[in-house]
N, C-alpha and C. Protein backbone atom coordinates (compact mmCIF):
# COMPACT_ATOMS: atom_id res chain seq x y z
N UNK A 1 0.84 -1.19 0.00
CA UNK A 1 0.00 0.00 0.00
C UNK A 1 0.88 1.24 0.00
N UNK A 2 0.54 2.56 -0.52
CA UNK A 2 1.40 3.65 -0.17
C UNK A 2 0.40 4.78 0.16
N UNK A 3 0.96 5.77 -0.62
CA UNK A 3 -0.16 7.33 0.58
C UNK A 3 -0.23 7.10 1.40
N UNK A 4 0.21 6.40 2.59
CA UNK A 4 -0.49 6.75 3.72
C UNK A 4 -1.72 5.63 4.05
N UNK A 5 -2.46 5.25 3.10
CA UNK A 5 -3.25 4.06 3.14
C UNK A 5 -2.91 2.90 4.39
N UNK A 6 -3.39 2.61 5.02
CA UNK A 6 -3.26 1.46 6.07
C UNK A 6 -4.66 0.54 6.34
N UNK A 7 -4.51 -0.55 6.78
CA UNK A 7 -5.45 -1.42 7.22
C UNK A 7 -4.56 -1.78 9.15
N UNK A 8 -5.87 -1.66 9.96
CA UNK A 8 -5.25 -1.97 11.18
C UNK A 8 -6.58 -2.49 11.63
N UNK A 9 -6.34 -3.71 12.17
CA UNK A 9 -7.20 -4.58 12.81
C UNK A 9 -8.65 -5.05 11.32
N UNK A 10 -8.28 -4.81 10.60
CA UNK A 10 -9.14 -5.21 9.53
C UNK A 10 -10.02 -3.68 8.76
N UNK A 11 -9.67 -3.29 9.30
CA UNK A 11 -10.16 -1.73 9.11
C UNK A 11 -8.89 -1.02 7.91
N UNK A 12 -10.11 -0.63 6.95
CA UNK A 12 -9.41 0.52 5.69
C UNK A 12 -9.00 1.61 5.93
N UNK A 13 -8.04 2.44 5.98
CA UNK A 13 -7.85 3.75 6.36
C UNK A 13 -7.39 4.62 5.57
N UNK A 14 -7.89 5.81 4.88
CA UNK A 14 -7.40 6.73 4.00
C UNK A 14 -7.01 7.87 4.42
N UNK A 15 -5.81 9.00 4.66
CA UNK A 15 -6.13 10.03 5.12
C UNK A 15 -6.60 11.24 4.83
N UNK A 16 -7.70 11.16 5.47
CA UNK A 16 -8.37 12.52 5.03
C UNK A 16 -7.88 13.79 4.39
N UNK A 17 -8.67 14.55 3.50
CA UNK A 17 -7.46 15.56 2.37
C UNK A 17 -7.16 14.98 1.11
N UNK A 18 -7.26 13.41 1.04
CA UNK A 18 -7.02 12.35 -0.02
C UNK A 18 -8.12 13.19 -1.26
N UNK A 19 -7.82 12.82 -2.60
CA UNK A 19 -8.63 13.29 -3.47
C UNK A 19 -8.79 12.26 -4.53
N UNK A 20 -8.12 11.67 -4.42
CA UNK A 20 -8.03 10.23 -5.27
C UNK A 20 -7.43 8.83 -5.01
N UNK A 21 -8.03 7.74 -4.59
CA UNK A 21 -7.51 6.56 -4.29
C UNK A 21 -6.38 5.90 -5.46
N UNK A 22 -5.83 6.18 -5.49
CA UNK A 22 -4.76 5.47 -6.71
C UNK A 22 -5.60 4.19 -7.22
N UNK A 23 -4.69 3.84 -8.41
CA UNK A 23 -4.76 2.56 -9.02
C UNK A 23 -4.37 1.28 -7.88
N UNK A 24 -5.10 0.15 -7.98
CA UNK A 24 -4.62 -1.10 -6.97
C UNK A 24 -3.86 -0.42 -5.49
N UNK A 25 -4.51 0.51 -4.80
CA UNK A 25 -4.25 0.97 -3.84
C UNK A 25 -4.12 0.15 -2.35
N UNK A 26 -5.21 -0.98 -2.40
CA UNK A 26 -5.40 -2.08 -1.73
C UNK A 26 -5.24 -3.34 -2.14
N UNK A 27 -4.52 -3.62 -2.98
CA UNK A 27 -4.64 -5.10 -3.87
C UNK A 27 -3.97 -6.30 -3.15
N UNK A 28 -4.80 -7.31 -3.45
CA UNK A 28 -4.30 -8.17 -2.15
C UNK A 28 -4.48 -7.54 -0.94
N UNK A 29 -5.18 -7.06 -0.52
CA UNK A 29 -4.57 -6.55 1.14
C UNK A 29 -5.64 -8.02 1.67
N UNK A 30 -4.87 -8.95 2.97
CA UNK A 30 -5.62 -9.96 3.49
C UNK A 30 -6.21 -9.78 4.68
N UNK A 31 -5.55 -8.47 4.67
CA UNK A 31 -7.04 -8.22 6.32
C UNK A 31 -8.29 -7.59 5.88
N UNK A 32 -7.82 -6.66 4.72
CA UNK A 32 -9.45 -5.58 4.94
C UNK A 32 -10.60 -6.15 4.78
N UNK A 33 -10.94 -5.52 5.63
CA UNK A 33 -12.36 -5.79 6.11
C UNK A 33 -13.60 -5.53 5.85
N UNK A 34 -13.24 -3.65 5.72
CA UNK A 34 -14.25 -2.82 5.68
C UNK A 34 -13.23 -1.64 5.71
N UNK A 35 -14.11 -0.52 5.03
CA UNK A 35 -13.99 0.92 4.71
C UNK A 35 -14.54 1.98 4.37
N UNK A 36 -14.42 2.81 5.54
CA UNK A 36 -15.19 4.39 5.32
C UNK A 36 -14.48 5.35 4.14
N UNK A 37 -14.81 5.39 2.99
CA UNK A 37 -13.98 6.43 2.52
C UNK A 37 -13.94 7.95 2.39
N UNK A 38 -13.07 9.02 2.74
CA UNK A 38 -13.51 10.21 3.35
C UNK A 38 -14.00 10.94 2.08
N UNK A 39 -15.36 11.81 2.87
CA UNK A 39 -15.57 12.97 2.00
C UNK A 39 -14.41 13.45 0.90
N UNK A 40 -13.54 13.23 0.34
CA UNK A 40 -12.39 14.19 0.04
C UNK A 40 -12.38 13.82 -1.25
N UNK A 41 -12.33 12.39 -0.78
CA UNK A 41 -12.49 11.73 -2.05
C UNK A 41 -13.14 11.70 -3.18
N UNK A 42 -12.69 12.18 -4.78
CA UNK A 42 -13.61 12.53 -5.64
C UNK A 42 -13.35 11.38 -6.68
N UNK A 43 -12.49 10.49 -6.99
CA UNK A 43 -12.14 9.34 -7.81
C UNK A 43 -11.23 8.28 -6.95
N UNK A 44 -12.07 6.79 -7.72
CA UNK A 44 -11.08 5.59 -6.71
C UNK A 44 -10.55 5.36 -8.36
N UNK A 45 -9.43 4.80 -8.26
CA UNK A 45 -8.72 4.17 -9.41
C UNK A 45 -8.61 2.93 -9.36
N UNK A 46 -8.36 2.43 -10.90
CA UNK A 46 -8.34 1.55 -11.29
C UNK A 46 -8.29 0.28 -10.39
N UNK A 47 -9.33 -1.17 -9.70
CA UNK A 47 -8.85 -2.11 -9.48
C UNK A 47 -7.97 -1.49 -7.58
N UNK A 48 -8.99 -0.76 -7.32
CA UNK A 48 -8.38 -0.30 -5.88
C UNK A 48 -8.25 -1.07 -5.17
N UNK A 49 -9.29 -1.94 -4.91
CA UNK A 49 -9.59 -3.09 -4.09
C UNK A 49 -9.68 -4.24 -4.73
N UNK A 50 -8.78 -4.82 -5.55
CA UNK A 50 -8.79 -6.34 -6.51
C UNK A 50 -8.14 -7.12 -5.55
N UNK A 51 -8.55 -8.24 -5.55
CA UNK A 51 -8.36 -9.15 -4.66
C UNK A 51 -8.14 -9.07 -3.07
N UNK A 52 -9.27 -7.99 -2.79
CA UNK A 52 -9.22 -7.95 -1.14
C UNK A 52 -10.51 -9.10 -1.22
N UNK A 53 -10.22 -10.44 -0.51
CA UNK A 53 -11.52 -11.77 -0.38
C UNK A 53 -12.29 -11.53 0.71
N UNK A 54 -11.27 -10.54 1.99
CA UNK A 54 -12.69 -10.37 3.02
C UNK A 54 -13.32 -8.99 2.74
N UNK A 55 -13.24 -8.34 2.30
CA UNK A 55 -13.83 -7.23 2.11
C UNK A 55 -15.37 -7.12 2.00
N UNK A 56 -16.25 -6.29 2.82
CA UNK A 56 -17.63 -6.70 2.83
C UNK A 56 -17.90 -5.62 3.05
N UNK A 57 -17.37 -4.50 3.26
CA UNK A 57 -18.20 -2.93 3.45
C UNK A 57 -17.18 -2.10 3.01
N UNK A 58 -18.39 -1.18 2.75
CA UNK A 58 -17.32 0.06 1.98
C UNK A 58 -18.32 1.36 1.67
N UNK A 59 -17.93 2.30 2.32
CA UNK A 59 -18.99 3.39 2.93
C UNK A 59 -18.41 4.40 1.61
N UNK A 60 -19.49 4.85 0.75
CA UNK A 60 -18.77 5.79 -0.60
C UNK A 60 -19.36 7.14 0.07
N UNK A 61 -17.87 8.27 -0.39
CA UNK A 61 -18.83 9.11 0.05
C UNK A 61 -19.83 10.15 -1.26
N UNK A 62 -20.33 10.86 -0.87
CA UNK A 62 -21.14 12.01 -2.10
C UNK A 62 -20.41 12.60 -3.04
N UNK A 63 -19.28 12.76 -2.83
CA UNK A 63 -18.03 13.26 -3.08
C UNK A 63 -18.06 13.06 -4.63
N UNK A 64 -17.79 12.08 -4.72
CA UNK A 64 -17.49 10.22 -5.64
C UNK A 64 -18.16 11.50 -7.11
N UNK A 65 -17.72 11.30 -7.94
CA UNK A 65 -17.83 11.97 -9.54
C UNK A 65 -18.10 10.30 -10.15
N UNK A 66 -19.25 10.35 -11.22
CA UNK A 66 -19.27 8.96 -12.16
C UNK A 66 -18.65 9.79 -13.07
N UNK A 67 -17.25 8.37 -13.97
CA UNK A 67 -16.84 9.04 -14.89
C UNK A 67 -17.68 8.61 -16.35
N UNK A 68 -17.63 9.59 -17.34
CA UNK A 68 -18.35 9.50 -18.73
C UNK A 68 -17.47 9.10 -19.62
């Protein structure tokens, strides 16, 4: 993972101010769990979360732009 990104105790963590989740930002990660992602956030990239298997929540925020 880089930016700053962490998983602790199964928990996703982005730090707030973030404006874009990179490409495969979480890939493979074998703990996450779940994730709030902050208001800040206006694009996730490519395959952010590919192959996280426990992953079961994931809080988007309003933020979030669909791209055309």
């Amino acid at each position: 993972m880089e930016k700053g990104y962490q998983v602790v105790d199964g928990v996703g963590y982005i730090p707030e101010g973030t404006e874009e989740v990179v490409n495969y930002a979480f890939e493979h990660s074998e703990e996450l769990r779940e994730i709030d992602i902050p208001d800040s956030v206006k694009n996730i990239g490519m395959a952010a979360f590919v192959k996280c298997k426990k992953l079961t929540r994931v809080t988007f925020p309003n933020s979030l732009k669909e791209e055309e």
